[in-house]
C-alpha atoms as a PDB file:
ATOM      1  CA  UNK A   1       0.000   0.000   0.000  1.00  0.00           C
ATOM      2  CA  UNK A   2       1.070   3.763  -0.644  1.00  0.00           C
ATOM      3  CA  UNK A   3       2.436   5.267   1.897  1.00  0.00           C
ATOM      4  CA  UNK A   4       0.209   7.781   4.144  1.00  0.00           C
ATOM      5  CA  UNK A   5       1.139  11.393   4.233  1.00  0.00           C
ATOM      6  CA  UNK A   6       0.686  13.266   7.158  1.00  0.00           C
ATOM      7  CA  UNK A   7      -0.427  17.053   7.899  1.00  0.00           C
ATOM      8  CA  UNK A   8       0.853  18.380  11.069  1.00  0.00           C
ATOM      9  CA  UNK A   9      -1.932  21.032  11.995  1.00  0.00           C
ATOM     10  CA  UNK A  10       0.038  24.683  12.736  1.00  0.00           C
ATOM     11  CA  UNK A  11       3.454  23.397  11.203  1.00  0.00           C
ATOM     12  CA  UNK A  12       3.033  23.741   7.684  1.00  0.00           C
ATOM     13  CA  UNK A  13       4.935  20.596   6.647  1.00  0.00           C
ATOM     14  CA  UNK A  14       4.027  17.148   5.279  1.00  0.00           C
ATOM     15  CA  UNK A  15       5.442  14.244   7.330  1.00  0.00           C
ATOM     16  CA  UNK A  16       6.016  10.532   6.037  1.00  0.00           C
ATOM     17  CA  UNK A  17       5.843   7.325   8.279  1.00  0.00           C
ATOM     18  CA  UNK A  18       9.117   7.039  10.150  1.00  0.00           C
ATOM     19  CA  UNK A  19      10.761   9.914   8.172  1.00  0.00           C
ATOM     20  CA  UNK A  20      13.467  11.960  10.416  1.00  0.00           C
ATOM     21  CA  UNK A  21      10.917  15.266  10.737  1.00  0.00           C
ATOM     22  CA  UNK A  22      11.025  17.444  13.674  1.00  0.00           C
ATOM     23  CA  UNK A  23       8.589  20.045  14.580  1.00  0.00           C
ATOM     24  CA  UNK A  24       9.746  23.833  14.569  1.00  0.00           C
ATOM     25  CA  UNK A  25       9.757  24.255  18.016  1.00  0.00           C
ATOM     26  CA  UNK A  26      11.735  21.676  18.969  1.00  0.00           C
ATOM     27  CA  UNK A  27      14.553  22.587  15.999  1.00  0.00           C
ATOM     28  CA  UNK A  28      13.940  25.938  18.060  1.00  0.00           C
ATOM     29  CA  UNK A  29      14.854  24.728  21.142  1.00  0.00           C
ATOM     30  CA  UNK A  30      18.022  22.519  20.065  1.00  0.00           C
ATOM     31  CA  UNK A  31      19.902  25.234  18.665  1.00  0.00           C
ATOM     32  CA  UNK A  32      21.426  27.739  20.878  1.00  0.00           C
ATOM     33  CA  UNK A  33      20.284  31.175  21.512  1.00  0.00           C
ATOM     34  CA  UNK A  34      21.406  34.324  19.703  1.00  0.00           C
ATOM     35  CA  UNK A  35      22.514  38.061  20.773  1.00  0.00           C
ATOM     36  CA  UNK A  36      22.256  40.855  18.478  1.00  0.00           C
ATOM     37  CA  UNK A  37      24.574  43.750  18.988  1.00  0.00           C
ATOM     38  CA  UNK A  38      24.111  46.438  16.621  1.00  0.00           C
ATOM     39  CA  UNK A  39      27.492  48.156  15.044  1.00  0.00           C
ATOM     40  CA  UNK A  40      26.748  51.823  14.854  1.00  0.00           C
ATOM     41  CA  UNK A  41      28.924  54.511  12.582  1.00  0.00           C
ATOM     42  CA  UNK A  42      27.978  57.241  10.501  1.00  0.00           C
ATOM     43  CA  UNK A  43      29.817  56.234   7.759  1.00  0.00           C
ATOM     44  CA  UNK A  44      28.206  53.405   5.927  1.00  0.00           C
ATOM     45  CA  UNK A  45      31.244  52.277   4.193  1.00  0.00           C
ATOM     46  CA  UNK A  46      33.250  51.612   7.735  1.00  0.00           C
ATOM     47  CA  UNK A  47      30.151  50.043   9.267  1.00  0.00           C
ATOM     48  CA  UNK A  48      30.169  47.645   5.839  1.00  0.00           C
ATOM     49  CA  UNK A  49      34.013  46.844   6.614  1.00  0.00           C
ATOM     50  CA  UNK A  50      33.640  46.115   9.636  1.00  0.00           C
ATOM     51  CA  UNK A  51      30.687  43.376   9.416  1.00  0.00           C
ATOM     52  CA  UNK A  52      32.309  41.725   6.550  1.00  0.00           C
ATOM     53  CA  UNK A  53      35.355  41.380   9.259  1.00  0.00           C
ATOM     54  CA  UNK A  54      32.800  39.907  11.968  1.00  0.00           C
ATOM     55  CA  UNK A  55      31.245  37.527   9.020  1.00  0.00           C
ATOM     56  CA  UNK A  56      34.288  35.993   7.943  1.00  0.00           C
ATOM     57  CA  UNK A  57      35.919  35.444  11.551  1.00  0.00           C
ATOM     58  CA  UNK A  58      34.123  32.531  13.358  1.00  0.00           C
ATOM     59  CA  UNK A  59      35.477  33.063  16.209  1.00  0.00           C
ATOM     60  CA  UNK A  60      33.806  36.038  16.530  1.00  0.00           C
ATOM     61  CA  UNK A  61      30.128  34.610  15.927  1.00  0.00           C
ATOM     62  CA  UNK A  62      29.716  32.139  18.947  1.00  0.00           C
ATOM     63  CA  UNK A  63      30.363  33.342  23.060  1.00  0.00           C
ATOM     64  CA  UNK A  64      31.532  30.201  24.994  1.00  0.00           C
ATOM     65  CA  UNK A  65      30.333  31.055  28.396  1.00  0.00           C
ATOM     66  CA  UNK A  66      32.902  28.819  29.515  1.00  0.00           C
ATOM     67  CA  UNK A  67      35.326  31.648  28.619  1.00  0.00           C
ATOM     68  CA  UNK A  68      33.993  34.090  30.246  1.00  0.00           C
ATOM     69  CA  UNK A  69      34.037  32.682  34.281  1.00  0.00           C
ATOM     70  CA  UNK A  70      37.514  33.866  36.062  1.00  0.00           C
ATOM     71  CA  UNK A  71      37.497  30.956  38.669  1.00  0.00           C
ATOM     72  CA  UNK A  72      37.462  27.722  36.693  1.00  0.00           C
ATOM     73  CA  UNK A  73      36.505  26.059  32.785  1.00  0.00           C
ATOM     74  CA  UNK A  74      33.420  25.011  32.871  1.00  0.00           C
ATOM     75  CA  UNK A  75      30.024  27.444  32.342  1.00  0.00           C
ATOM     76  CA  UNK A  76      27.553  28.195  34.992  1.00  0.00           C
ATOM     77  CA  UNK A  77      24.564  25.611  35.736  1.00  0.00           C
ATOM     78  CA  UNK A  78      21.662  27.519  33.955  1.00  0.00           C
ATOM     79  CA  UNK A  79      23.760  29.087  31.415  1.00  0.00           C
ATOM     80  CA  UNK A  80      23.862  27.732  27.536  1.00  0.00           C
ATOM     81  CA  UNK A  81      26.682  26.381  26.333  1.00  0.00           C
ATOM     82  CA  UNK A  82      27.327  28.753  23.472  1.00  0.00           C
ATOM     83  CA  UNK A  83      25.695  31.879  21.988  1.00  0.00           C
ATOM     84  CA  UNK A  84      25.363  32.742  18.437  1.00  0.00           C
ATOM     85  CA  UNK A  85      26.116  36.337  17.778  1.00  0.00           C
ATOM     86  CA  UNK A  86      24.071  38.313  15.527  1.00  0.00           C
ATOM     87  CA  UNK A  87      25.807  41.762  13.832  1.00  0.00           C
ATOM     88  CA  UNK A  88      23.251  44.606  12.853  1.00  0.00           C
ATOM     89  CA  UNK A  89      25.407  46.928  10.644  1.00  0.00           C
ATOM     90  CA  UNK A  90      23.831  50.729  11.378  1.00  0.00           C
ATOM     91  CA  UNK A  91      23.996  53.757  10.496  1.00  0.00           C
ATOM     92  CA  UNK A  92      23.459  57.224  12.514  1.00  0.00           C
ATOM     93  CA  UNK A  93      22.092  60.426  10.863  1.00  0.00           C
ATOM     94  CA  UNK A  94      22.517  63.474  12.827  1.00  0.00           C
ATOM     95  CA  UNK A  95      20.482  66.793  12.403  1.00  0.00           C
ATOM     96  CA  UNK A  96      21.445  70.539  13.648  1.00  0.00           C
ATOM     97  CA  UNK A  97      19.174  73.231  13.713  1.00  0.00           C
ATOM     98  CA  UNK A  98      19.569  76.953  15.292  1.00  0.00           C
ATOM     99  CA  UNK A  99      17.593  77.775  18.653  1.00  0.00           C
ATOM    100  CA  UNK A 100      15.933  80.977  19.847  1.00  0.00           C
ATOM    101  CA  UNK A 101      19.072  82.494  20.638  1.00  0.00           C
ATOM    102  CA  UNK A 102      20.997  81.791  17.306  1.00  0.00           C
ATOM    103  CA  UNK A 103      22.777  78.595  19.062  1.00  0.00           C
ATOM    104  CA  UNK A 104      23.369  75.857  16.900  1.00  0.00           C
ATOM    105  CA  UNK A 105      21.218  72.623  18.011  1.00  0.00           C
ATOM    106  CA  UNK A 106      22.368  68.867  17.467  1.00  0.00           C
ATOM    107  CA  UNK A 107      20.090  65.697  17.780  1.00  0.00           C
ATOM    108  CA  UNK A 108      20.144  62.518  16.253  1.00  0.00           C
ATOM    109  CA  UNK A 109      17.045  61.851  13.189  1.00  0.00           C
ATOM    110  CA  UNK A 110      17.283  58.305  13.417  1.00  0.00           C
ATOM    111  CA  UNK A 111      19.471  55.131  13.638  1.00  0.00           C
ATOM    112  CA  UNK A 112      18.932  52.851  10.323  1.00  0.00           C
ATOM    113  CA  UNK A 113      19.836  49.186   9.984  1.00  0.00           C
ATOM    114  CA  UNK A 114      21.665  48.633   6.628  1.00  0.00           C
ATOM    115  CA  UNK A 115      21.558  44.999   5.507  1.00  0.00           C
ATOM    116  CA  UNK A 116      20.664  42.383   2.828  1.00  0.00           C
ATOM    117  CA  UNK A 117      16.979  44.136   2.022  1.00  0.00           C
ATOM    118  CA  UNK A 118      18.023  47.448   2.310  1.00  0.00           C
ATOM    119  CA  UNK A 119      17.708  49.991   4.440  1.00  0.00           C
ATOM    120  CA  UNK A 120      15.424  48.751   7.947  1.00  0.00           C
ATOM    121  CA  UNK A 121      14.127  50.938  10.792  1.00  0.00           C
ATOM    122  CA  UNK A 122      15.348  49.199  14.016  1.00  0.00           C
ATOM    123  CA  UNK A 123      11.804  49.141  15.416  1.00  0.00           C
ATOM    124  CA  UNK A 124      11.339  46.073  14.242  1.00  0.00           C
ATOM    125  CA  UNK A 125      13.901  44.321  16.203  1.00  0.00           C
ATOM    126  CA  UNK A 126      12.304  45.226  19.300  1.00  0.00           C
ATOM    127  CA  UNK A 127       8.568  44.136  18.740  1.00  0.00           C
ATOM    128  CA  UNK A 128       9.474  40.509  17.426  1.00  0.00           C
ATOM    129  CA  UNK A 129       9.904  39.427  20.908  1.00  0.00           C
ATOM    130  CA  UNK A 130       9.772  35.492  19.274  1.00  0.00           C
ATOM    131  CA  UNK A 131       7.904  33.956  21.981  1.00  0.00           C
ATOM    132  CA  UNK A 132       5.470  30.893  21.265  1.00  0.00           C
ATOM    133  CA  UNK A 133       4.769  30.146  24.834  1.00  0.00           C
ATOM    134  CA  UNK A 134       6.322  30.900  28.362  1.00  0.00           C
ATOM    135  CA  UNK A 135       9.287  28.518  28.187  1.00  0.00           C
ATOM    136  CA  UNK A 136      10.198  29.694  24.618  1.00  0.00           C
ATOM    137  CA  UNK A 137      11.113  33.401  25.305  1.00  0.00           C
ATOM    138  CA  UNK A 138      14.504  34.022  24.173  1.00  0.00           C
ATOM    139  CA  UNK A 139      17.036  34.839  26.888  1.00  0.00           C
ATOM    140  CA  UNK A 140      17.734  38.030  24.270  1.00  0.00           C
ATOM    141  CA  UNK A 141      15.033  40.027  22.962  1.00  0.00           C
ATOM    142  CA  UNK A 142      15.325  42.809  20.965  1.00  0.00           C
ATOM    143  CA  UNK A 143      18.426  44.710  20.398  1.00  0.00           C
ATOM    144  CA  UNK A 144      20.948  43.589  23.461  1.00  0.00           C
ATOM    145  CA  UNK A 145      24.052  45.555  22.720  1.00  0.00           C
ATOM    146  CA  UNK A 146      25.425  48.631  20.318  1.00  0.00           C
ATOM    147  CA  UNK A 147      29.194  49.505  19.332  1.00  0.00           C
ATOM    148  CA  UNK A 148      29.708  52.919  18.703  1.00  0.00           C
ATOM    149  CA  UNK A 149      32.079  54.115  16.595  1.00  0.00           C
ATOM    150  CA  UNK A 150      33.064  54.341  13.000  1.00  0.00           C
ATOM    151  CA  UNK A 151      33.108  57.929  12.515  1.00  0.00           C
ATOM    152  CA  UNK A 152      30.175  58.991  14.791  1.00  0.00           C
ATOM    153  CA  UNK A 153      31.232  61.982  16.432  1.00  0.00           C
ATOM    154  CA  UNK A 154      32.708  59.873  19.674  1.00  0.00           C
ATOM    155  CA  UNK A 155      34.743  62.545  21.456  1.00  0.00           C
ATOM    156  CA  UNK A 156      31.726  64.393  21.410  1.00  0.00           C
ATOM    157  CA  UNK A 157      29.923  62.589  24.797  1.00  0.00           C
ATOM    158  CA  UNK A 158      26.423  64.374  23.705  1.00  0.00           C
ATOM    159  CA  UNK A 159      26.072  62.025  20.237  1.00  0.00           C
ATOM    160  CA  UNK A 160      26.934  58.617  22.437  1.00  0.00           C
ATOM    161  CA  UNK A 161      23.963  59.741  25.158  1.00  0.00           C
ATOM    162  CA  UNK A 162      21.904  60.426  22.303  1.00  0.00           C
ATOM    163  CA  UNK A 163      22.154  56.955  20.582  1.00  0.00           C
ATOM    164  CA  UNK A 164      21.600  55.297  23.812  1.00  0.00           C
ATOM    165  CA  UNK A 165      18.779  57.078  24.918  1.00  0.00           C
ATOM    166  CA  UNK A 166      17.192  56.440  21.231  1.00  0.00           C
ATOM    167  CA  UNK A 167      17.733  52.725  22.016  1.00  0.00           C
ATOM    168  CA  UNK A 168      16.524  53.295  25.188  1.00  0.00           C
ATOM    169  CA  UNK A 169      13.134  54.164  24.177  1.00  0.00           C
ATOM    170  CA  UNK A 170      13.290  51.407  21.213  1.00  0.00           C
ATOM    171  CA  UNK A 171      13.684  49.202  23.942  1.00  0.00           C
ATOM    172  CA  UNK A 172      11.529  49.882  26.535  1.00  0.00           C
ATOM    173  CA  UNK A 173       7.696  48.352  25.212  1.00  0.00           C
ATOM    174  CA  UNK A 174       9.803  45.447  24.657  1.00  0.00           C
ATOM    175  CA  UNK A 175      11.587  44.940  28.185  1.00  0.00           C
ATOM    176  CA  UNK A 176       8.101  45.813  29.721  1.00  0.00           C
ATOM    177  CA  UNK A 177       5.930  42.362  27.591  1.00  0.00           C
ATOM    178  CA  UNK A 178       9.494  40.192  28.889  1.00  0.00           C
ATOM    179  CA  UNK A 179       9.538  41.456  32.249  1.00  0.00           C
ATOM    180  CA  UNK A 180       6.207  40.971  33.194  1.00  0.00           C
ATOM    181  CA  UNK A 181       6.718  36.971  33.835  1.00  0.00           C
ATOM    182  CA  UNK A 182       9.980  37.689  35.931  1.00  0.00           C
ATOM    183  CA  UNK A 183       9.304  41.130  37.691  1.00  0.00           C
ATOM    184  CA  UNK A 184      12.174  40.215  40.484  1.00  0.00           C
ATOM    185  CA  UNK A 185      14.785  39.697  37.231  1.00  0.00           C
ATOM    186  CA  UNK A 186      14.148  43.189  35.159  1.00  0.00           C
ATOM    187  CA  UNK A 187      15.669  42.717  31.618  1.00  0.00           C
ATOM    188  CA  UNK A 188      18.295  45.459  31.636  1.00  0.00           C
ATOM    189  CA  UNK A 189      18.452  48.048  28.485  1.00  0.00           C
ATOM    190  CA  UNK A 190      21.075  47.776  25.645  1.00  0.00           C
ATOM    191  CA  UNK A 191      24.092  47.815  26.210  1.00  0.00           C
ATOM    192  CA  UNK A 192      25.322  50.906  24.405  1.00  0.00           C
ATOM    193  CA  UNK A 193      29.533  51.679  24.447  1.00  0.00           C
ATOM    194  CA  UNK A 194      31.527  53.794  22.253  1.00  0.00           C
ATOM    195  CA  UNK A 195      34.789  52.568  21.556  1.00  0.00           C
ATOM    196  CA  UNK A 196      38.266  54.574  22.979  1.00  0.00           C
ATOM    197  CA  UNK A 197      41.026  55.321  21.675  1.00  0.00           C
ATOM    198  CA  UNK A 198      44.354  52.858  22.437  1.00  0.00           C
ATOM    199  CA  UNK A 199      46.634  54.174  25.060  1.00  0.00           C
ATOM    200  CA  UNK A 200      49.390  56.014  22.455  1.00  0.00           C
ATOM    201  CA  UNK A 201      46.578  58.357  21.567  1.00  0.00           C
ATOM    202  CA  UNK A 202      44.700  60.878  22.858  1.00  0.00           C
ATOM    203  CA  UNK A 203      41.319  60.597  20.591  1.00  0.00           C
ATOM    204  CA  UNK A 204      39.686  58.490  17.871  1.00  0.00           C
ATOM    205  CA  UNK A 205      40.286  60.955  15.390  1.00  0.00           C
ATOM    206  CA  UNK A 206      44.057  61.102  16.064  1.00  0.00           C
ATOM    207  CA  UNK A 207      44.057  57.300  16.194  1.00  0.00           C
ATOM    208  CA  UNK A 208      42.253  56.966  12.854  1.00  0.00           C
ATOM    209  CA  UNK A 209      44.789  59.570  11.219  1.00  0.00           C
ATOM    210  CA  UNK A 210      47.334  57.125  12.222  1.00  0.00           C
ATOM    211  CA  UNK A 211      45.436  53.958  10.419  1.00  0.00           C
ATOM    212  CA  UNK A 212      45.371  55.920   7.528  1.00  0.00           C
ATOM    213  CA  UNK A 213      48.998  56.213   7.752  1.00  0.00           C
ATOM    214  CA  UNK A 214      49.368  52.685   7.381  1.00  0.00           C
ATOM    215  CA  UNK A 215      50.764  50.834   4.743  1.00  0.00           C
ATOM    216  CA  UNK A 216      48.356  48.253   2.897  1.00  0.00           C
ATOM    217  CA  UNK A 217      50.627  45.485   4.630  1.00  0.00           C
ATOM    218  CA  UNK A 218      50.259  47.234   8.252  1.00  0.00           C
ATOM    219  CA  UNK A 219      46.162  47.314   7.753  1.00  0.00           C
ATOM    220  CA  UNK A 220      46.200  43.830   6.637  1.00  0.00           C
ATOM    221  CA  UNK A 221      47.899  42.671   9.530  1.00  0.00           C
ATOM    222  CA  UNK A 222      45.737  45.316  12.086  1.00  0.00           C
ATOM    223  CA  UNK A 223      42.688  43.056  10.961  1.00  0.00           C
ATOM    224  CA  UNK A 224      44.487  40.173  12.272  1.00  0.00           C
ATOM    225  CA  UNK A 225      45.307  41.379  15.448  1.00  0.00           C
ATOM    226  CA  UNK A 226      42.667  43.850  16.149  1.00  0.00           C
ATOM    227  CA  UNK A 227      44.666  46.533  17.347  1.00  0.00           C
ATOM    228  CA  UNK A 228      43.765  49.909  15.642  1.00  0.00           C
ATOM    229  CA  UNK A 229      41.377  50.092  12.496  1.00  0.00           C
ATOM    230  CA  UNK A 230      37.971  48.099  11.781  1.00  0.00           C
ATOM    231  CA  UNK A 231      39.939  45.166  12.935  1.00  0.00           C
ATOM    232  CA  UNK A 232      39.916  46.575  16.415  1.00  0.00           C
ATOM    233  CA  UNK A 233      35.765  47.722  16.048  1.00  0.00           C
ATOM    234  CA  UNK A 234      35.183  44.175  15.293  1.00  0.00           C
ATOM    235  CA  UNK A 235      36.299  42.629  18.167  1.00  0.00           C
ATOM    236  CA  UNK A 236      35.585  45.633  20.584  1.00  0.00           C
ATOM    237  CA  UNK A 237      31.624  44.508  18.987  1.00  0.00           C
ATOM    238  CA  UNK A 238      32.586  41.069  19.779  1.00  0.00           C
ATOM    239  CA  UNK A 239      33.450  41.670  23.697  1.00  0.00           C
ATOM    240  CA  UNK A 240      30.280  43.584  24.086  1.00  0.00           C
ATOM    241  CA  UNK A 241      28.157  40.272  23.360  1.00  0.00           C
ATOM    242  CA  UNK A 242      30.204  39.052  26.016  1.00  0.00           C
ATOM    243  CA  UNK A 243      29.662  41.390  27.971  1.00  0.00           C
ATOM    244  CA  UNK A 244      25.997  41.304  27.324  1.00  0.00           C
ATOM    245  CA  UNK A 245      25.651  37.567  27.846  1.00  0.00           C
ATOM    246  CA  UNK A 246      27.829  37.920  31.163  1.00  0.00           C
ATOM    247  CA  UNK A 247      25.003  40.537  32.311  1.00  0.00           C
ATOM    248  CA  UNK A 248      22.005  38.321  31.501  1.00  0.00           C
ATOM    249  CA  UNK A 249      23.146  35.645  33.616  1.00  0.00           C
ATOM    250  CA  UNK A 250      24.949  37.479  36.611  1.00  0.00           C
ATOM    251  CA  UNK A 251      23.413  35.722  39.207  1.00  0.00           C
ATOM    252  CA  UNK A 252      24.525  32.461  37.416  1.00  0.00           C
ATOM    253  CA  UNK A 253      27.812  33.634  37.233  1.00  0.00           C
ATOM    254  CA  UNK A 254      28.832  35.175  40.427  1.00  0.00           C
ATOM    255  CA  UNK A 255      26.809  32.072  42.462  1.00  0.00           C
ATOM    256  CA  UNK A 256      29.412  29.440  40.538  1.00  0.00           C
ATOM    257  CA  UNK A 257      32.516  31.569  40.472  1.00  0.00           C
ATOM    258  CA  UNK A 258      32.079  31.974  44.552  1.00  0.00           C
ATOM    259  CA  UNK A 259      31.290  28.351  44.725  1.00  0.00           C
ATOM    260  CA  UNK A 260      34.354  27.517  42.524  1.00  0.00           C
ATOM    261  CA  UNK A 261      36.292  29.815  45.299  1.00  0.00           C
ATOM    262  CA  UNK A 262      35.215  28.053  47.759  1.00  0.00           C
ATOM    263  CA  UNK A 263      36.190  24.850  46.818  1.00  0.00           C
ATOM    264  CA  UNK A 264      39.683  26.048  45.702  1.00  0.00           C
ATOM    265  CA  UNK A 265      40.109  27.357  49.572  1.00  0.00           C
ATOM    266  CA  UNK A 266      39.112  24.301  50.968  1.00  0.00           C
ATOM    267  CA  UNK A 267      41.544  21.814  48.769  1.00  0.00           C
ATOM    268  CA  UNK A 268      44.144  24.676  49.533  1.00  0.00           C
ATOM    269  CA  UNK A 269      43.516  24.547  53.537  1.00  0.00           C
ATOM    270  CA  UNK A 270      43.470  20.707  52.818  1.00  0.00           C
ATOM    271  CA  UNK A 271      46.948  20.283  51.140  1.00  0.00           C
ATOM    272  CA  UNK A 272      48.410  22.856  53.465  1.00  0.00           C
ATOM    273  CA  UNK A 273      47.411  20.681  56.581  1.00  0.00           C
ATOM    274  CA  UNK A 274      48.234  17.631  54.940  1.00  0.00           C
ATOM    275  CA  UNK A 275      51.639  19.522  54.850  1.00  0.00           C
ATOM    276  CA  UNK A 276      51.625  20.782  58.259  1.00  0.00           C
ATOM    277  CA  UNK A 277      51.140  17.532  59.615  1.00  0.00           C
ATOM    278  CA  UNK A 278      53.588  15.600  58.398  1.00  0.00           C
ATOM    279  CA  UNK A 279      57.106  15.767  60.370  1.00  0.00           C
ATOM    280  CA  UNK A 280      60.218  16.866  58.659  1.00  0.00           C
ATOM    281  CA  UNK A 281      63.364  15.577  58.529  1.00  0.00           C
ATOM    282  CA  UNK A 282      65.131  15.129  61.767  1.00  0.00           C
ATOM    283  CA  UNK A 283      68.701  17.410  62.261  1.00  0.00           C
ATOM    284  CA  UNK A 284      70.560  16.813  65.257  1.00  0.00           C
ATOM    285  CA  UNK A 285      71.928  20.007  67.000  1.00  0.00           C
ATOM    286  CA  UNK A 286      75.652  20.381  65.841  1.00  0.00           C
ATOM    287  CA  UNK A 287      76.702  22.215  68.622  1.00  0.00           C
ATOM    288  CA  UNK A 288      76.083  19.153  70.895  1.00  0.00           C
ATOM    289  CA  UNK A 289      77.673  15.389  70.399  1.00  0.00           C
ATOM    290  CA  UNK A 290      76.189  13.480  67.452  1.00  0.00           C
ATOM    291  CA  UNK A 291      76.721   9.970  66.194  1.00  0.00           C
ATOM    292  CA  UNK A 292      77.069   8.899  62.922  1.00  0.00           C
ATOM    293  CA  UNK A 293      77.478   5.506  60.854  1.00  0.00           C
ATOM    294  CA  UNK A 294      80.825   3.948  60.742  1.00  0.00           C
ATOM    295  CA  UNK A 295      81.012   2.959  57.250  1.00  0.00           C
ATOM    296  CA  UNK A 296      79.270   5.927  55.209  1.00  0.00           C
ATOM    297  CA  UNK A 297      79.803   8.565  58.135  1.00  0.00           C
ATOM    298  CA  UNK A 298      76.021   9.699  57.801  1.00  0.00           C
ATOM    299  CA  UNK A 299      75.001  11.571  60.835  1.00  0.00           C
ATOM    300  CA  UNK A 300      71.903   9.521  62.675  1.00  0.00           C
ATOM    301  CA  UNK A 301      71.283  11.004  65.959  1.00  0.00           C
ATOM    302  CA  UNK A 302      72.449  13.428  68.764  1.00  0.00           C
ATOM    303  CA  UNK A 303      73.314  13.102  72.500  1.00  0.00           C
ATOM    304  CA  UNK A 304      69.950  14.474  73.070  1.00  0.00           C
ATOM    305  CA  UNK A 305      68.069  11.670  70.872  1.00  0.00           C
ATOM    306  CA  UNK A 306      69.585   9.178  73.603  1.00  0.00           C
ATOM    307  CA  UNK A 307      66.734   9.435  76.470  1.00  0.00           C
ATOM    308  CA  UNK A 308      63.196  11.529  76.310  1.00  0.00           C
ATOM    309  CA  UNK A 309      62.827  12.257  78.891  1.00  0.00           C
ATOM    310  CA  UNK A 310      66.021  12.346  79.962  1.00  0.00           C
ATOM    311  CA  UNK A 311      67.172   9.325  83.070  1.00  0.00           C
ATOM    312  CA  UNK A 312      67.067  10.776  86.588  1.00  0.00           C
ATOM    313  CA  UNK A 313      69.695   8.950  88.716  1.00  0.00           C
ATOM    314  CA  UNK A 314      68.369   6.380  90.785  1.00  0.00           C
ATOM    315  CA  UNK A 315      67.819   7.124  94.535  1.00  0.00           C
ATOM    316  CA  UNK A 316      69.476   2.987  95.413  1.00  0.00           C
ATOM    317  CA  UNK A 317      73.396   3.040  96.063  1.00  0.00           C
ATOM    318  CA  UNK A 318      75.838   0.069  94.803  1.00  0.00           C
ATOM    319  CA  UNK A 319      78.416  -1.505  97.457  1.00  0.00           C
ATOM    320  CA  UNK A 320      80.617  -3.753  96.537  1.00  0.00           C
ATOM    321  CA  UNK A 321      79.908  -7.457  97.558  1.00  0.00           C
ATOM    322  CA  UNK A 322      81.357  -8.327 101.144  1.00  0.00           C
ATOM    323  CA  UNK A 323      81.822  -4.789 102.026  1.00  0.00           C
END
């Protein structure tokens, strides 16, 4: 007989007899979590180099939590075992406009994702929250991190406040729908952090004069080692979504770390006694008499190794026999 097809009812999909089919949800559940961290620049261009950096670097697509504990290798109980990173290339647009009193007024318009279809509002980020029942929210709604940089005006505090309080708001319809199930556990805002300059410079701008004074083979080799350039963006992005998946499990973190402390102390305070408790080698005083072997000469014991404690004379006299 022909084999019976099946329709699963809210799937979509046609399953066979004893095919290998597995509903959505469950594919959902087996793969691991993902983080988006938004890359934010007001030069398109930059923002584009640095994502292509990001995409072809696999090491900078997964967080190990297992990295990420300073007591220790293995991750947290509670915590997944890896976190797939997902890089939102943006773009900033800044406006000015004169006040009242002739002063020259500047706010940010809007913050655009630029990706694959174009040109996306970030909105839309926020409001697919993902969420098919209450053990399926993902541990990262929305938008949880943003890298600053890429030739937003970052010595310029003001621009940096203004990004994160646009985010902010973004943010905060979605934070209030995940909250409401966990109200002691808040989820925190983005977290928004404009990259600084290296120590040999005073500013970003004077730092990215001295990229630009880079040979082709000096770039090539700052992309490699992430110290000044896009190379550096990249992985400053990349320690953000550790940073961010540090934050969501704190709790998780700090409760094994001090229990990982704890047990260190105790197999310290264990070997040390162990240590303490075991007698040493024996040295007779060498300002007193000492014997040794007769053959190899090797010194054994001392006069005062003869008695412990020492003999007390005997209160009997000897007389001779007859006397």
């Amino acid at each position: 007989a022909a084999a019976r097809a099946h329709n699963i009812a809210g799937q979509g999909a046609i399953r066979e007899p004893n095919s290998n089919w597995v509903p959505r949800r469950t594919l959902k559940k087996m793969s691991p979590p993902s983080c988006r961290v938004a890359i934010i620049g007001a030069q398109r261009q930059r923002v584009a180099k640095v994502a292509a950096i990001l995409r072809a670097d696999e090491s900078l697509n997964t967080v190990l939590p297992e990295t990420l504990v300073t007591t220790g290798s293995a991750p947290p109980p509670g915590v997944p075992p890896s976190i797939t990173v997902e890089y939102l290339p943006c773009v900033a647009r800044f406006g000015c406009y004169e006040d009242e009193d002739g002063r020259t007024i500047r706010y940010l318009e809007t913050v655009e994702h630029h990706g694959e279809n174009g040109t996306l509002s970030l909105a839309p980020f926020f409001d697919e929250l993902e969420v098919d029942g209450p053990d399926d929210a993902t541990p990262f709604p929305g938008i949880c991190a943003a890298a600053v940089g890429c030739g937003v005006a970052i010595d310029d505090d003001d621009d940096v406040e203004k990004i994160k309080s646009f985010l902010e708001t973004l943010s905060s319809s979605c934070r209030a729908q995940v909250s409401t199930s966990d109200v002691d556990n808040p989820l925190p805002g983005p977290l928004t952090v404009c990259i600084e300059p290296n120590e040999e410079h005073a500013t970003m701008k004077e730092e990215n004069e001295a990229y630009r004074n880079l040979s082709e083979e000096e770039k090539r080799e700052s992309v490699v080692t992430g110290s000044i350039g896009p190379g550096k963006m990249a992985r400053f992005a990349f320690s953000l979504a550790e940073r961010a998946v540090r934050r969501r499990w704190e709790k998780e973190f700090d409760d094994h770390e001090q229990q990982q402390r704890q047990s260190d102390k105790l197999d310290t305070d264990v070997a040390l006694g162990a240590v303490t408790d075991s007698p040493g080698p024996h040295v007779p005083n060498p300002q007193k008499t000492r014997y040794s072997c007769r053959k190899c000469r090797t010194v054994l014991f001392g006069v005062a190794d003869l008695e412990d404690p020492p003999h007390t004379q005997s209160q009997h006299s000897f007389r001779k026999k007859g006397a």
